[in-house]
Every structure is written in C-alpha cells, then in structure tokens.
C-alpha atoms as a PDB file:
ATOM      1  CA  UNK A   1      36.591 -71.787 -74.443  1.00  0.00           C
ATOM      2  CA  UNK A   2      34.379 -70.410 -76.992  1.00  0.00           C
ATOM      3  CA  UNK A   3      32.515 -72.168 -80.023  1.00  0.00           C
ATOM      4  CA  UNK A   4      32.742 -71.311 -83.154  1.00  0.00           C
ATOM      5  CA  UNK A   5      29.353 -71.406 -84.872  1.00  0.00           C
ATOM      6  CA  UNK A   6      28.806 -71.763 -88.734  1.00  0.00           C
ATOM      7  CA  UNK A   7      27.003 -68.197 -89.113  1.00  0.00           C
ATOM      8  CA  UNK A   8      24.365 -67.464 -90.826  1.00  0.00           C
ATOM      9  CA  UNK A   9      25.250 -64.893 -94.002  1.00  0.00           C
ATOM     10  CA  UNK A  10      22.135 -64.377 -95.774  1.00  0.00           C
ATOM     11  CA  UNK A  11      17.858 -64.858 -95.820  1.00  0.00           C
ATOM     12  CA  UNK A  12      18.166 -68.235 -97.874  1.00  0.00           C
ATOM     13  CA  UNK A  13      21.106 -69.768 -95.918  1.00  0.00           C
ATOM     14  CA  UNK A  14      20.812 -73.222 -94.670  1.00  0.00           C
ATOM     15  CA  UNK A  15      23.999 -74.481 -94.293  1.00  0.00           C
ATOM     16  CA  UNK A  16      27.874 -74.422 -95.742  1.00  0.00           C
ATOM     17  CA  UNK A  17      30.896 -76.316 -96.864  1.00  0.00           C
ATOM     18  CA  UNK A  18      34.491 -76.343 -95.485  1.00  0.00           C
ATOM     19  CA  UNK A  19      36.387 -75.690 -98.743  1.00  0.00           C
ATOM     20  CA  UNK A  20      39.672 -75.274 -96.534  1.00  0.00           C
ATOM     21  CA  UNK A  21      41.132 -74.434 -92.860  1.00  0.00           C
ATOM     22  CA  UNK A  22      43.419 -71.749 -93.562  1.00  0.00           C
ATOM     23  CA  UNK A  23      44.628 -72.457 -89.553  1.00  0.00           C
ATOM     24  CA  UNK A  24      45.308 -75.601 -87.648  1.00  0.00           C
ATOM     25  CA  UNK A  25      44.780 -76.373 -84.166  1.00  0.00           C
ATOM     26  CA  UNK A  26      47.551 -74.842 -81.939  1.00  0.00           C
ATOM     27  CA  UNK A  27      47.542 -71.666 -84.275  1.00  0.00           C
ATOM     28  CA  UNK A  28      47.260 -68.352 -82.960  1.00  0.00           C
ATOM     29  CA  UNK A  29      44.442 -66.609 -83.634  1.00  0.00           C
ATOM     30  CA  UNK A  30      43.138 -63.005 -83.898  1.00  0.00           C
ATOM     31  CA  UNK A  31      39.906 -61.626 -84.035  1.00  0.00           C
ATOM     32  CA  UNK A  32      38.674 -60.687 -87.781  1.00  0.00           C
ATOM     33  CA  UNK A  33      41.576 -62.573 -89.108  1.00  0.00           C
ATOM     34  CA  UNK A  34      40.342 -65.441 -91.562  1.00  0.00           C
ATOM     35  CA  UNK A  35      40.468 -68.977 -89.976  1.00  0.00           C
ATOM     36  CA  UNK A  36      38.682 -70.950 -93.027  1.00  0.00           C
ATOM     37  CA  UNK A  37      36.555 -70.385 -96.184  1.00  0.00           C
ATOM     38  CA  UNK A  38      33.560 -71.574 -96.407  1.00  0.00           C
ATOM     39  CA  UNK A  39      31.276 -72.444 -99.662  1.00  0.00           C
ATOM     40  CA  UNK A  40      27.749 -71.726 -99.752  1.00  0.00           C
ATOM     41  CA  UNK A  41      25.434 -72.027-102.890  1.00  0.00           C
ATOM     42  CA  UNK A  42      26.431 -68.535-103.990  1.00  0.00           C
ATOM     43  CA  UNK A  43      29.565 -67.859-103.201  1.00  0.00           C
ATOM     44  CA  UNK A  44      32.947 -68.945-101.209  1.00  0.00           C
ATOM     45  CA  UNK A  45      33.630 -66.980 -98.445  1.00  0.00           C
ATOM     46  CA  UNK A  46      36.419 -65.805 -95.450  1.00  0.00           C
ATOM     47  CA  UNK A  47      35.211 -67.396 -92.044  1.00  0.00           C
ATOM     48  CA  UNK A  48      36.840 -64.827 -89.525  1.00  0.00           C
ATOM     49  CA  UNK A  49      37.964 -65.795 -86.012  1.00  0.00           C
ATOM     50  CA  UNK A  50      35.425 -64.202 -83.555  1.00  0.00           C
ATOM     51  CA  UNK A  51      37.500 -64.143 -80.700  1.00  0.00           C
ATOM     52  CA  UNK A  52      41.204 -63.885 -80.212  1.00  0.00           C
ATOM     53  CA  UNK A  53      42.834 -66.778 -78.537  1.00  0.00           C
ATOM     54  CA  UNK A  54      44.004 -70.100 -79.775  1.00  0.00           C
ATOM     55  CA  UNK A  55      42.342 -72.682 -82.102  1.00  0.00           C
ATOM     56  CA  UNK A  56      41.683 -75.605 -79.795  1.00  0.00           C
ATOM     57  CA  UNK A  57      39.828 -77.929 -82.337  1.00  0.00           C
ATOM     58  CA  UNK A  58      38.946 -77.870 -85.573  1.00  0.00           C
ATOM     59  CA  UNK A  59      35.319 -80.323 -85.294  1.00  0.00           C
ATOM     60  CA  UNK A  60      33.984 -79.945 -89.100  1.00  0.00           C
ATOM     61  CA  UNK A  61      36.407 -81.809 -91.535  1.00  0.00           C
ATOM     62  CA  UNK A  62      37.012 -80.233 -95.153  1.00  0.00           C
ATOM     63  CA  UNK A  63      34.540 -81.368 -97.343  1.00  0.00           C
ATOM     64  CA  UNK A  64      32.122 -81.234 -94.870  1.00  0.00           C
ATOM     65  CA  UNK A  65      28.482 -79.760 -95.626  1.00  0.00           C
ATOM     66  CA  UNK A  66      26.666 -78.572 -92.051  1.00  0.00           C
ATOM     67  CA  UNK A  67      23.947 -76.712 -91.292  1.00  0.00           C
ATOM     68  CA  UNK A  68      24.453 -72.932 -89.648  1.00  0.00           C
ATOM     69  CA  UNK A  69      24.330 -72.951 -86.259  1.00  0.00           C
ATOM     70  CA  UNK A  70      26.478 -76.326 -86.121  1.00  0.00           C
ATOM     71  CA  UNK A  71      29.902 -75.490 -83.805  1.00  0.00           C
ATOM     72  CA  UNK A  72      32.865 -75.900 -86.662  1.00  0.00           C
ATOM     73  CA  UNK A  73      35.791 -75.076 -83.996  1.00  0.00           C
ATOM     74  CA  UNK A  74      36.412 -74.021 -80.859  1.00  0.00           C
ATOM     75  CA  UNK A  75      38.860 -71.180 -79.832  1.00  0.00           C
ATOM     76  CA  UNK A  76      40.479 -70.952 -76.339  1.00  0.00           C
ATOM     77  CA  UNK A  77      40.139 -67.044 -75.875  1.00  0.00           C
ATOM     78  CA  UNK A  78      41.128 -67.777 -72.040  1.00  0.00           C
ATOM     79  CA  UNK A  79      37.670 -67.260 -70.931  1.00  0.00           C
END
C-alpha cells in the first residue's frame, strides 16, 4: 500500500484544497495519470498518481483544505 501525500509545489506552499477527485476508490490507476486537482492560493492544479496500482481510499473529502505532507489517498501498487 502506498500513501499518497499532498506534495509540496512551491517555496510559499502550506497547504491545498480538494477542488475534485477525478477517480474513485476501486479505479485503476496509472502512474502520471491525474487522480484529483487540487487548489492552492495561486493556482488549481493536476494531482498525478505516483504509483500505478489501485485507489484504495480516498481520506481527504472535496472541499477539504490540508496541509502538505497530510496522506490524501492511498494506492494499492501491490507492494
């Protein structure tokens, strides 16, 4: 199983929305493919999948405002 991890895309970062989960747990996922976007105070941006596997759980709702670093979803990559 491997976390997904709100990442960090710039020097003034602190933390992100979930505008919208463009996958749903049970999905099939591939690495670089865009799971969900996410809004930050500049601009709205593609989360990509960093593993290939299956979405497991989706643990940040939409809507939600956390901080980078916080585990959004979790993708069993069979590991």
């Amino acid at each position: 199983m491997y976390d997904v991890e709100l990442p960090k895309w710039g020097m003034t970062m602190q933390d992100g929305t979930i505008s919208r989960w463009l996958k749903k747990p049970g999905d099939r996922v591939v690495e670089g493919e865009p799971i969900a976007i996410v809004e930050t105070e500049k601009v709205d941006t593609d989360l990509e999948a960093p593993r290939s596997g299956v979405l497991k759980a989706v643990l940040v709702q939409e809507g939600q405002t956390v901080e980078v670093g916080t585990v959004i979803a979790r993708i069993d990559d069979g590991s």
